[in-house]
Protein backbone atom coordinates (compact mmCIF):
# COMPACT_ATOMS: atom_id res chain seq x y z
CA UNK A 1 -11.91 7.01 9.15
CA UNK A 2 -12.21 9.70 6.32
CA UNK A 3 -10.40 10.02 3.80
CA UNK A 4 -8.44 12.88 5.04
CA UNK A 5 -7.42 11.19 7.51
CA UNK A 6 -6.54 7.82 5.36
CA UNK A 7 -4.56 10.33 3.38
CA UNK A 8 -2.26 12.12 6.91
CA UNK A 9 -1.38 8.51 7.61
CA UNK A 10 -0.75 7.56 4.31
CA UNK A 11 2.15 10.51 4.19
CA UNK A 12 3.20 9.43 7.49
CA UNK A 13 3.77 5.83 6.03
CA UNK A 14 5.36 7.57 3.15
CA UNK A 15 7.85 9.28 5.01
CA UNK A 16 8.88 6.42 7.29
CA UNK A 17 9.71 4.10 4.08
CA UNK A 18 11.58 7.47 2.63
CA UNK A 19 13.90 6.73 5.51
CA UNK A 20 14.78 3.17 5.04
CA UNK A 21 15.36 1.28 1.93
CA UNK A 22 12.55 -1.19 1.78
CA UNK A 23 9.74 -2.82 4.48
CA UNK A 24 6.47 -4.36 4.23
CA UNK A 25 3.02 -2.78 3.91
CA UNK A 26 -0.04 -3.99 5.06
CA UNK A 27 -2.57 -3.29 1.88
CA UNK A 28 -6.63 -2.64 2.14
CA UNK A 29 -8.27 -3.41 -0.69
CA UNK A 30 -10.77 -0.35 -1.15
CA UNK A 31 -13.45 -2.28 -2.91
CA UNK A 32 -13.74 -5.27 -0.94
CA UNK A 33 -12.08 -4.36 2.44
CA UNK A 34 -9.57 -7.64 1.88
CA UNK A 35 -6.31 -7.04 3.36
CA UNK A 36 -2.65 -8.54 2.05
CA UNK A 37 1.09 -7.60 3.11
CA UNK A 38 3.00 -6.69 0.52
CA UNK A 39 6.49 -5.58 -0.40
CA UNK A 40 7.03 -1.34 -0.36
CA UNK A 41 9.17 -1.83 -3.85
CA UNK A 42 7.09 -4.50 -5.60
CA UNK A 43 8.53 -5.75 -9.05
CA UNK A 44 4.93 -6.80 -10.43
CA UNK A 45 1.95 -4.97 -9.74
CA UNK A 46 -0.04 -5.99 -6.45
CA UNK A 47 -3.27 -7.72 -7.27
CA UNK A 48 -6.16 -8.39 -4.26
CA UNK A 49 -6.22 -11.70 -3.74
CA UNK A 50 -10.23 -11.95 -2.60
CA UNK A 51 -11.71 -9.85 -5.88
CA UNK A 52 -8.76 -9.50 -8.04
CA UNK A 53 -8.53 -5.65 -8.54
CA UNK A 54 -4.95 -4.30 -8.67
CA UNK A 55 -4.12 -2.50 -5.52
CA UNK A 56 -0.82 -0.81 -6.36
CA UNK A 57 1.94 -0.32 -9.51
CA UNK A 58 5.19 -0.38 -9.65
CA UNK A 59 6.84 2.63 -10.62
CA UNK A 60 10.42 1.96 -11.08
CA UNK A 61 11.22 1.84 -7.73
CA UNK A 62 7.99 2.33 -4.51
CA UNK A 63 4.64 1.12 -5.01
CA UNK A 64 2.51 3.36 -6.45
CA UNK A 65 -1.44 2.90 -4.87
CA UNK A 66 -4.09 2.46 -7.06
CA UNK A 67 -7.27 0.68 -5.61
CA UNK A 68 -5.89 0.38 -2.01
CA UNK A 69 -5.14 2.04 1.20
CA UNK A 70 -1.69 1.38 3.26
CA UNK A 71 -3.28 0.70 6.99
CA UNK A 72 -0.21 -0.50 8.72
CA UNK A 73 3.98 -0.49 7.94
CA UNK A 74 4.94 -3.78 9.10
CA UNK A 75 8.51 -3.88 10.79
């Protein structure tokens, strides 16, 4: 998938958690491909759990991503 692509689904994601108050996101670490579900507001920033890079930030309020790709909005 390029990273076009990575980024039409990302706003698609984006938009569906604009319409709800919070969900649960389904994370892909970009360095080591490791994937975690995670909370769409975190409080603390997301860490990957197989190398330890942070994934996403909290910004107040959504999850800002950092090292990491959203690949599915859990329901």
């Amino acid at each position: 998938m390029s990273s076009k692509e990575n980024a039409t689904i990302d706003s698609k994601l984006v938009k569906q958690l604009g319409q709800k108050k919070s969900d649960f996101l389904k994370i892909k670490c970009n360095g080591c491909g490791g994937e975690q579900v995670t909370f769409s507001h975190p409080s603390k920033p997301v860490k990957c759990l197989v190398c330890d890079k942070v994934l996403a930030k909290t910004t107040g309020s959504k999850l800002e991503l950092v090292q990491g790709q959203i690949v599915q909005l859990l329901k």
